[in-house]
PDB file of N, CA and C in Angstrom:
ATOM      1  N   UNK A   1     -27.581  33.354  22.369  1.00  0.00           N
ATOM      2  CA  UNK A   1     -28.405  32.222  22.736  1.00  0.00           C
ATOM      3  C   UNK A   1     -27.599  31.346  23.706  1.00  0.00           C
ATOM      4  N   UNK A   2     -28.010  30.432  24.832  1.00  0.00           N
ATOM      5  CA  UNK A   2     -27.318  30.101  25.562  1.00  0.00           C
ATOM      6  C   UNK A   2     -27.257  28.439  25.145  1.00  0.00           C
ATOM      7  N   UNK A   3     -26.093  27.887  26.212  1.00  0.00           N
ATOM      8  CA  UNK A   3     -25.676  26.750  25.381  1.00  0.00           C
ATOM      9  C   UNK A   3     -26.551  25.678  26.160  1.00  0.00           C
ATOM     10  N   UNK A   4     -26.958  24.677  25.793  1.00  0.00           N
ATOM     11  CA  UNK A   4     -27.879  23.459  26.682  1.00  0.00           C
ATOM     12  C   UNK A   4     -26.468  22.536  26.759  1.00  0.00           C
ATOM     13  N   UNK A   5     -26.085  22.196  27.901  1.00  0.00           N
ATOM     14  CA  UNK A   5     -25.189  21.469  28.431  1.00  0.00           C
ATOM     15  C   UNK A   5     -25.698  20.342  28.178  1.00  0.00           C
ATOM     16  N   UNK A   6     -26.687  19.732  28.572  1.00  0.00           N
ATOM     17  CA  UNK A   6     -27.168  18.339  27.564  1.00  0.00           C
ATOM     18  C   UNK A   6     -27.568  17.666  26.255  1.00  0.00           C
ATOM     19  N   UNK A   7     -27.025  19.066  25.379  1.00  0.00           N
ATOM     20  CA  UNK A   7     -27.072  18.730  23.996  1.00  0.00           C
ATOM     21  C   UNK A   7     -26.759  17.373  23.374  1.00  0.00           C
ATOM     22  N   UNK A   8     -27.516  16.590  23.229  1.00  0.00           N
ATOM     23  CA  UNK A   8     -26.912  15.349  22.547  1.00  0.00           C
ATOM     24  C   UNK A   8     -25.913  15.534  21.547  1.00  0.00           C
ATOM     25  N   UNK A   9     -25.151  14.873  21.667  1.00  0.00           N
ATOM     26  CA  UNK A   9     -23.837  14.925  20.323  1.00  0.00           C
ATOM     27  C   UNK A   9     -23.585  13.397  19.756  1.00  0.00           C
ATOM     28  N   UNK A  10     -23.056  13.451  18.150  1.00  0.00           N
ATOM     29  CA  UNK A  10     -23.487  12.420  17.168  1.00  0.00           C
ATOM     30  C   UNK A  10     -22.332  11.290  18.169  1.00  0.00           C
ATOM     31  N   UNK A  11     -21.987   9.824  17.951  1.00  0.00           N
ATOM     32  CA  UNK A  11     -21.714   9.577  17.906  1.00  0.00           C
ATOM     33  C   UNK A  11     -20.599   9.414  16.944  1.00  0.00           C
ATOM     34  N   UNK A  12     -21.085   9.851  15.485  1.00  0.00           N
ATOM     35  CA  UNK A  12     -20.385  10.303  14.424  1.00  0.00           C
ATOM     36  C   UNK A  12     -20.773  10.673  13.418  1.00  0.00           C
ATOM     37  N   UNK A  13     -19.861  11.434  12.982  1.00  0.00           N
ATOM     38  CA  UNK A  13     -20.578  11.934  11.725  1.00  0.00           C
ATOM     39  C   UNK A  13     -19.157  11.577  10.404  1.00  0.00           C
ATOM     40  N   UNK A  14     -20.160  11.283   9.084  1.00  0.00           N
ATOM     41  CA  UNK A  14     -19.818  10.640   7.764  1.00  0.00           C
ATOM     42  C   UNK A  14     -19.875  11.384   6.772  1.00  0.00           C
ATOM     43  N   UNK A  15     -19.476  11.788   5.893  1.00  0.00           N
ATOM     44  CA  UNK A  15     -18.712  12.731   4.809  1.00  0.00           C
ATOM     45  C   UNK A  15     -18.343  11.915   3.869  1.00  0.00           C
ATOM     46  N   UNK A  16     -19.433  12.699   2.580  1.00  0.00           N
ATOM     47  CA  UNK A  16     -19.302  12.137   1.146  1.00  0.00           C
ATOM     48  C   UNK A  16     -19.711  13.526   0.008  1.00  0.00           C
ATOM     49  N   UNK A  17     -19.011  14.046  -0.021  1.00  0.00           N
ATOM     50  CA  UNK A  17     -18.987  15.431  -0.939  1.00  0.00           C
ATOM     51  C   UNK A  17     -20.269  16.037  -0.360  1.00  0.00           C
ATOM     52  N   UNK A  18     -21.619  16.119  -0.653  1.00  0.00           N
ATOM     53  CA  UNK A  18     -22.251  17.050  -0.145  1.00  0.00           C
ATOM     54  C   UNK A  18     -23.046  16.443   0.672  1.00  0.00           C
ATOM     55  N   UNK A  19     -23.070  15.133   1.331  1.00  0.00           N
ATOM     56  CA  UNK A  19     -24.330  14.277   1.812  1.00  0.00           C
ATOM     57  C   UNK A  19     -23.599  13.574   2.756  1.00  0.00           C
ATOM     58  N   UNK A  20     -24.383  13.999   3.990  1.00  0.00           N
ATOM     59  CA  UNK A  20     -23.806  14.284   5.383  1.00  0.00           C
ATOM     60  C   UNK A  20     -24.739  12.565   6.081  1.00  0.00           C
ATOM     61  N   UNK A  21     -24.003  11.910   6.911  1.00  0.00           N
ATOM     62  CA  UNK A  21     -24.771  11.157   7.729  1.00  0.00           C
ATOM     63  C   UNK A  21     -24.140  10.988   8.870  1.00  0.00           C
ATOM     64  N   UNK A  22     -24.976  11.205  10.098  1.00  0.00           N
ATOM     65  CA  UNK A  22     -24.783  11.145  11.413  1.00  0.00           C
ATOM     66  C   UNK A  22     -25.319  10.108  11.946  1.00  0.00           C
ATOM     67  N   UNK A  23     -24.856   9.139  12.584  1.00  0.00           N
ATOM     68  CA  UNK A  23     -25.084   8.580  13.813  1.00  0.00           C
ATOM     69  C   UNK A  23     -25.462   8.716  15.221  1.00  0.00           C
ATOM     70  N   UNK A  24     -26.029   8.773  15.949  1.00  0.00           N
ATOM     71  CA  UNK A  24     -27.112   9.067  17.152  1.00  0.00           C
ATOM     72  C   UNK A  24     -27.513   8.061  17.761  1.00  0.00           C
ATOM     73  N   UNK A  25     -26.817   8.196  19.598  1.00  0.00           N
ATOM     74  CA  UNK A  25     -26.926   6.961  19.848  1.00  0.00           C
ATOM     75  C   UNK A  25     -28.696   7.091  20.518  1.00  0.00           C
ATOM     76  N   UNK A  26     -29.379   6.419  20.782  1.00  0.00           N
ATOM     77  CA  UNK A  26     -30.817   6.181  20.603  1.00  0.00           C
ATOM     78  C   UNK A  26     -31.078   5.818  22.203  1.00  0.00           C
ATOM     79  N   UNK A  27     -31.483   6.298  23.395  1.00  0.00           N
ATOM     80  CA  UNK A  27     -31.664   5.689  24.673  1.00  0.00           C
ATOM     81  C   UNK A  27     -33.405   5.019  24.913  1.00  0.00           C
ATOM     82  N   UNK A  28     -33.251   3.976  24.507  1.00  0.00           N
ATOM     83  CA  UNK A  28     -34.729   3.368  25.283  1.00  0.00           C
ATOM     84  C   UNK A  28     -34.744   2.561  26.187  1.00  0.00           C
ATOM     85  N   UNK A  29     -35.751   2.152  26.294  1.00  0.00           N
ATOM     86  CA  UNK A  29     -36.050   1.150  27.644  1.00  0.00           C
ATOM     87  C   UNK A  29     -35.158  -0.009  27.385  1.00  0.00           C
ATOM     88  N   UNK A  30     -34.725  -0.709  26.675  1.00  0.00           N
ATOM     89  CA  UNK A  30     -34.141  -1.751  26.419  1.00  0.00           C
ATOM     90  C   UNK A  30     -32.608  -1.686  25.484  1.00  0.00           C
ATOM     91  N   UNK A  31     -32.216  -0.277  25.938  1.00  0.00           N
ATOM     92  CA  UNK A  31     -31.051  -0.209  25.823  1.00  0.00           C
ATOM     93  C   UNK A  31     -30.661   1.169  24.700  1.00  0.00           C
ATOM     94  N   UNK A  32     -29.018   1.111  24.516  1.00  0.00           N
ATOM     95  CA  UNK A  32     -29.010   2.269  23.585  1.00  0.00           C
ATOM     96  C   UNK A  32     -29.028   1.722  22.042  1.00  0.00           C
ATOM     97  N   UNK A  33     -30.011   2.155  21.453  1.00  0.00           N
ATOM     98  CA  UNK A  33     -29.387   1.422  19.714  1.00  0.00           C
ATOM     99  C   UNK A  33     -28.870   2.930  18.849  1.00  0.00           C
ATOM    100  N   UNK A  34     -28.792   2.758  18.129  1.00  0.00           N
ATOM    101  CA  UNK A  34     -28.091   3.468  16.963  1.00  0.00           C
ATOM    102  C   UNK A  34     -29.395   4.105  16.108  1.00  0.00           C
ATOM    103  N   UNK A  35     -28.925   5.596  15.607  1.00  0.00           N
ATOM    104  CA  UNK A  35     -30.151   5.893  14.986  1.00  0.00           C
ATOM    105  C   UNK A  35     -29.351   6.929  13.562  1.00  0.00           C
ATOM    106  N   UNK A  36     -29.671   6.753  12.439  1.00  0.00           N
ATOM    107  CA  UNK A  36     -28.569   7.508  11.792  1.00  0.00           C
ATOM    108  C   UNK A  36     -29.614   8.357  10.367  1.00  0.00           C
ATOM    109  N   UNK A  37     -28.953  10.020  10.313  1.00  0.00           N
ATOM    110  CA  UNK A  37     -29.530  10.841   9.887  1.00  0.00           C
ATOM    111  C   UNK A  37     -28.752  10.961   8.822  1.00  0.00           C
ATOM    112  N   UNK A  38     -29.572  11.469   7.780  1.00  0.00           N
ATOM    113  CA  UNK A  38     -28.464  11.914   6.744  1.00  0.00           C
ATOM    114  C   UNK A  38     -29.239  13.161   6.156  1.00  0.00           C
ATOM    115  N   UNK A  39     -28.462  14.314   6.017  1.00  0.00           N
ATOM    116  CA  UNK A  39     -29.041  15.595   4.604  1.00  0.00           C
ATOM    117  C   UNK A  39     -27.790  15.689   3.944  1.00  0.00           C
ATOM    118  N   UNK A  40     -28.156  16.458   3.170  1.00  0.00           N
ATOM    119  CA  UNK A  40     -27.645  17.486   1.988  1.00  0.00           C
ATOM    120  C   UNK A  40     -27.463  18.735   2.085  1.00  0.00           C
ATOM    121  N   UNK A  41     -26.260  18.844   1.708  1.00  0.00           N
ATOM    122  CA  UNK A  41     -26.143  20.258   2.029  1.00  0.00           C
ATOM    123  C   UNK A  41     -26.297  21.032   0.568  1.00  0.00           C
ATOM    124  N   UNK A  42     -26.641  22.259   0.102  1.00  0.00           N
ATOM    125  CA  UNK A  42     -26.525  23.030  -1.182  1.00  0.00           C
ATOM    126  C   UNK A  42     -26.608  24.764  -0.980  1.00  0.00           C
ATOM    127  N   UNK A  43     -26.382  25.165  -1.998  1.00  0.00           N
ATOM    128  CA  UNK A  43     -26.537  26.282  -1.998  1.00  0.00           C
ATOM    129  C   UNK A  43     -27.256  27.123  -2.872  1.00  0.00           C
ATOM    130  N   UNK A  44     -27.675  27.930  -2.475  1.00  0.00           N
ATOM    131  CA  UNK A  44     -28.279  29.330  -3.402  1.00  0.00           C
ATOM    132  C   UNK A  44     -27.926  30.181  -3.197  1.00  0.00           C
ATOM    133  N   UNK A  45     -28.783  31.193  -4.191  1.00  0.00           N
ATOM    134  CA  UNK A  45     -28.782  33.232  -3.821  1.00  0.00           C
ATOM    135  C   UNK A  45     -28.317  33.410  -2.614  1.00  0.00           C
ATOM    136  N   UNK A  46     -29.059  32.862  -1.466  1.00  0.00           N
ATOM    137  CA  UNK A  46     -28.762  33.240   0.007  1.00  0.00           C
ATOM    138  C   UNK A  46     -27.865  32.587   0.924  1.00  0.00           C
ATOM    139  N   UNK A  47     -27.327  31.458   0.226  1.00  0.00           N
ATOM    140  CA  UNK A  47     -26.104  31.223   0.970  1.00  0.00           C
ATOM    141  C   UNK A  47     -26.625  29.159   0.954  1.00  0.00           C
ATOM    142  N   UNK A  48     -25.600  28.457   1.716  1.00  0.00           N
ATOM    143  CA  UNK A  48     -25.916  27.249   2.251  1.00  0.00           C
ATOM    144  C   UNK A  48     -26.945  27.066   3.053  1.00  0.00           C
ATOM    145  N   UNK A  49     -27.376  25.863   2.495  1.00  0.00           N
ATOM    146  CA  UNK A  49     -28.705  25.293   3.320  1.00  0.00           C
ATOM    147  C   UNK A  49     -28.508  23.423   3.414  1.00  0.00           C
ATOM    148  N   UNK A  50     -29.357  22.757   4.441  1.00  0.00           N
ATOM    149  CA  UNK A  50     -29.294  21.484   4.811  1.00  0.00           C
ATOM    150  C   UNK A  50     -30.961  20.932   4.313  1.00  0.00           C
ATOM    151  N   UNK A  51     -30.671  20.191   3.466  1.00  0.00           N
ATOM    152  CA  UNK A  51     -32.388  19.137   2.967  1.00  0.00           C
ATOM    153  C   UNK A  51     -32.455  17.586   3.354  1.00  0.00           C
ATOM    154  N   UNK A  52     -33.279  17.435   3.474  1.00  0.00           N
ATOM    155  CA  UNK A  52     -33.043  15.596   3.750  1.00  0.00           C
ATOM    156  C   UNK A  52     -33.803  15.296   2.497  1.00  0.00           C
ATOM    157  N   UNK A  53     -33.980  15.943   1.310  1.00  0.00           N
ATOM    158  CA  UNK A  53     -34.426  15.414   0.267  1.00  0.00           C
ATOM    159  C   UNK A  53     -33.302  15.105  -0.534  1.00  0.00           C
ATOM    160  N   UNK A  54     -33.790  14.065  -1.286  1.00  0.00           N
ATOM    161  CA  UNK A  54     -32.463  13.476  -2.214  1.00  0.00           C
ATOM    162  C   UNK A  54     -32.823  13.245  -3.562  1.00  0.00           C
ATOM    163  N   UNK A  55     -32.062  13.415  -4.585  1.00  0.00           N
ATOM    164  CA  UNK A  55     -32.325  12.747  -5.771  1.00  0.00           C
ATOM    165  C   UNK A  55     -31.904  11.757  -6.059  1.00  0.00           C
ATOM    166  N   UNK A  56     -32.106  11.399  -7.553  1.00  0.00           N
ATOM    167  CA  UNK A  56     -31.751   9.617  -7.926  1.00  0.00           C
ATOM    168  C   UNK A  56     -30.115   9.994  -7.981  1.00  0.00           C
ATOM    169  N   UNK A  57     -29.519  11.092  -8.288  1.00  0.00           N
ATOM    170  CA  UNK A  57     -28.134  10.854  -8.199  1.00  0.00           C
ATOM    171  C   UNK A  57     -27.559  10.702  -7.089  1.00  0.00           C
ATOM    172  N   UNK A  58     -28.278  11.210  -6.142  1.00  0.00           N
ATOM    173  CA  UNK A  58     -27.535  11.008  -4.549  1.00  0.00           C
ATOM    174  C   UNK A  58     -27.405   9.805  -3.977  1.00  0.00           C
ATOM    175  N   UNK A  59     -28.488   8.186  -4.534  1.00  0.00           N
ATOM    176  CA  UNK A  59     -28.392   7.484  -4.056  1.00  0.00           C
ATOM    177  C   UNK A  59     -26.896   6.967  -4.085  1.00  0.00           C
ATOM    178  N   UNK A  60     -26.338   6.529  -4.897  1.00  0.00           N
ATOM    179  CA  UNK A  60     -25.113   5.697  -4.420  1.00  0.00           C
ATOM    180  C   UNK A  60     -24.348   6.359  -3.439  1.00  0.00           C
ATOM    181  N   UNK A  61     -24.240   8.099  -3.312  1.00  0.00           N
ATOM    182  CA  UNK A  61     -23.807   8.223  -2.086  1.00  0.00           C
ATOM    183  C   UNK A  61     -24.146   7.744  -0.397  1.00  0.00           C
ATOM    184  N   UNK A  62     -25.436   7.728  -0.843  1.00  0.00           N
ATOM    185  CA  UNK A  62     -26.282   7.530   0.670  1.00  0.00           C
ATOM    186  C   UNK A  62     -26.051   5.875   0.803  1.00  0.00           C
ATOM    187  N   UNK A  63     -25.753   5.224  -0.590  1.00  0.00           N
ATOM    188  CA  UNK A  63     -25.652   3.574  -0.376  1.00  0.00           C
ATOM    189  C   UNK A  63     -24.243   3.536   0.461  1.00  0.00           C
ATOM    190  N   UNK A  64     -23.048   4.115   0.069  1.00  0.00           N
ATOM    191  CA  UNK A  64     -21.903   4.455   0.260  1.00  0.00           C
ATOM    192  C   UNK A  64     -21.548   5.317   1.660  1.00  0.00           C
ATOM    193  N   UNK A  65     -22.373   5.487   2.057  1.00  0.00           N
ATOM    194  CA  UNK A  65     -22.873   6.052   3.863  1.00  0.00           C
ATOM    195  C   UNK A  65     -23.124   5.162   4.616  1.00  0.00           C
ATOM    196  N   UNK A  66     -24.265   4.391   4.034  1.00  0.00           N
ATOM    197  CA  UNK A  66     -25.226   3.687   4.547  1.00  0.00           C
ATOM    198  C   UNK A  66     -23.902   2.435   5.419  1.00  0.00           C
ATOM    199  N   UNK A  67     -23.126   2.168   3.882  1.00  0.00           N
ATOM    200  CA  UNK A  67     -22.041   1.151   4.371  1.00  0.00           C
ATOM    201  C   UNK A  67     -21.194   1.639   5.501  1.00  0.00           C
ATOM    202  N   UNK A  68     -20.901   2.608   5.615  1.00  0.00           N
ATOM    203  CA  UNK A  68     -19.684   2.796   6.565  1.00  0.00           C
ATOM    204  C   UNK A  68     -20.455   3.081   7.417  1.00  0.00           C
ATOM    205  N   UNK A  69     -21.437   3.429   7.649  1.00  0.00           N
ATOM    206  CA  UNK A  69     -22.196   3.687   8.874  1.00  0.00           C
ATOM    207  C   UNK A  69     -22.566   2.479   9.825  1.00  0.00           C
ATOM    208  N   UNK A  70     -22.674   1.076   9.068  1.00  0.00           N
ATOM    209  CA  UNK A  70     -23.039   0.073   9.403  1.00  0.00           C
ATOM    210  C   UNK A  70     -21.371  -0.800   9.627  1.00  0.00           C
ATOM    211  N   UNK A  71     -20.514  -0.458   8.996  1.00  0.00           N
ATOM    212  CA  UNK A  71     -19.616  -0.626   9.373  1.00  0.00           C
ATOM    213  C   UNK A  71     -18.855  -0.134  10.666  1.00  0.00           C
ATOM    214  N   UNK A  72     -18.933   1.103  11.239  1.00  0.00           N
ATOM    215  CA  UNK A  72     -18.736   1.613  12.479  1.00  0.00           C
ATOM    216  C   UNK A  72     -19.387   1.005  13.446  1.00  0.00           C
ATOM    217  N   UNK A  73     -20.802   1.421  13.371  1.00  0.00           N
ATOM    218  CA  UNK A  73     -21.892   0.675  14.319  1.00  0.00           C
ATOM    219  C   UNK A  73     -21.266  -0.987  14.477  1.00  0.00           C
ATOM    220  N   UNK A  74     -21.229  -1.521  13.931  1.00  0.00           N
ATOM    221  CA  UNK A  74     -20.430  -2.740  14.090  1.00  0.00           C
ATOM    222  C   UNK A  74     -19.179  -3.168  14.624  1.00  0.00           C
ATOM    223  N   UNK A  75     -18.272  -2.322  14.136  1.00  0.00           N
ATOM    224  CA  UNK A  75     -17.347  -1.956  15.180  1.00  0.00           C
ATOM    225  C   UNK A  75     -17.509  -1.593  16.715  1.00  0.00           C
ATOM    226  N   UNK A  76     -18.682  -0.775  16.745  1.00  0.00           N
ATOM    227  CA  UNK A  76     -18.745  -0.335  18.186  1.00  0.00           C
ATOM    228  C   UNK A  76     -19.484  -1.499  19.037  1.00  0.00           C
ATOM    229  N   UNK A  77     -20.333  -2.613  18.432  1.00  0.00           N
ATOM    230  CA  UNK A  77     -20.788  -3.593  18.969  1.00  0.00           C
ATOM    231  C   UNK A  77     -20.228  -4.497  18.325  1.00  0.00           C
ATOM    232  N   UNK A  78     -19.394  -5.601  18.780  1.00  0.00           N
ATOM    233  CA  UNK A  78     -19.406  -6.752  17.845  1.00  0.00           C
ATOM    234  C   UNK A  78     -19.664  -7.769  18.733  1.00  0.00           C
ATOM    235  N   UNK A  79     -20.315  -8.248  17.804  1.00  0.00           N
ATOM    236  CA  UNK A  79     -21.262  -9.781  17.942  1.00  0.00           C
ATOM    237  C   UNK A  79     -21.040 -11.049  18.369  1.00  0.00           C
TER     238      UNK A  79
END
């Protein structure tokens, strides 16, 4: 498969045992903002897979994302 030279790439990406969040910088008319993704990674029979579904145990991780994510972003703009 060939490579797209304009592949957007994260601004960053965040690591918390299995629950992934990326940052994405966002281009609109009124500038670039920040846009941030998060899945899960797990596994089965057939190997690793990525969900953006979460359970009630995942929240404090995603709270615990959420922070450093907003912490970077802040860093990269400050006010």
């Amino acid at each position: 498969m060939p490579r797209t030279a304009n592949k957007p790439q994260p601004l960053k990406t965040l690591r918390l045992g299995f629950i992934t969040a990326t940052i994405w910088a966002n281009q609109t008319e009124k500038g670039v903002f920040p846009n941030i993704t998060f899945k899960r990674t797990y596994k089965d029979a057939e190997g690793y897979h990525d969900t953006s579904s979460f359970g009630r145990k995942d929240l404090p991780t995603i709270a615990a994302l959420s922070q450093q994510a907003e912490e970077f972003i802040a860093s990269q703009n400050p006010a």
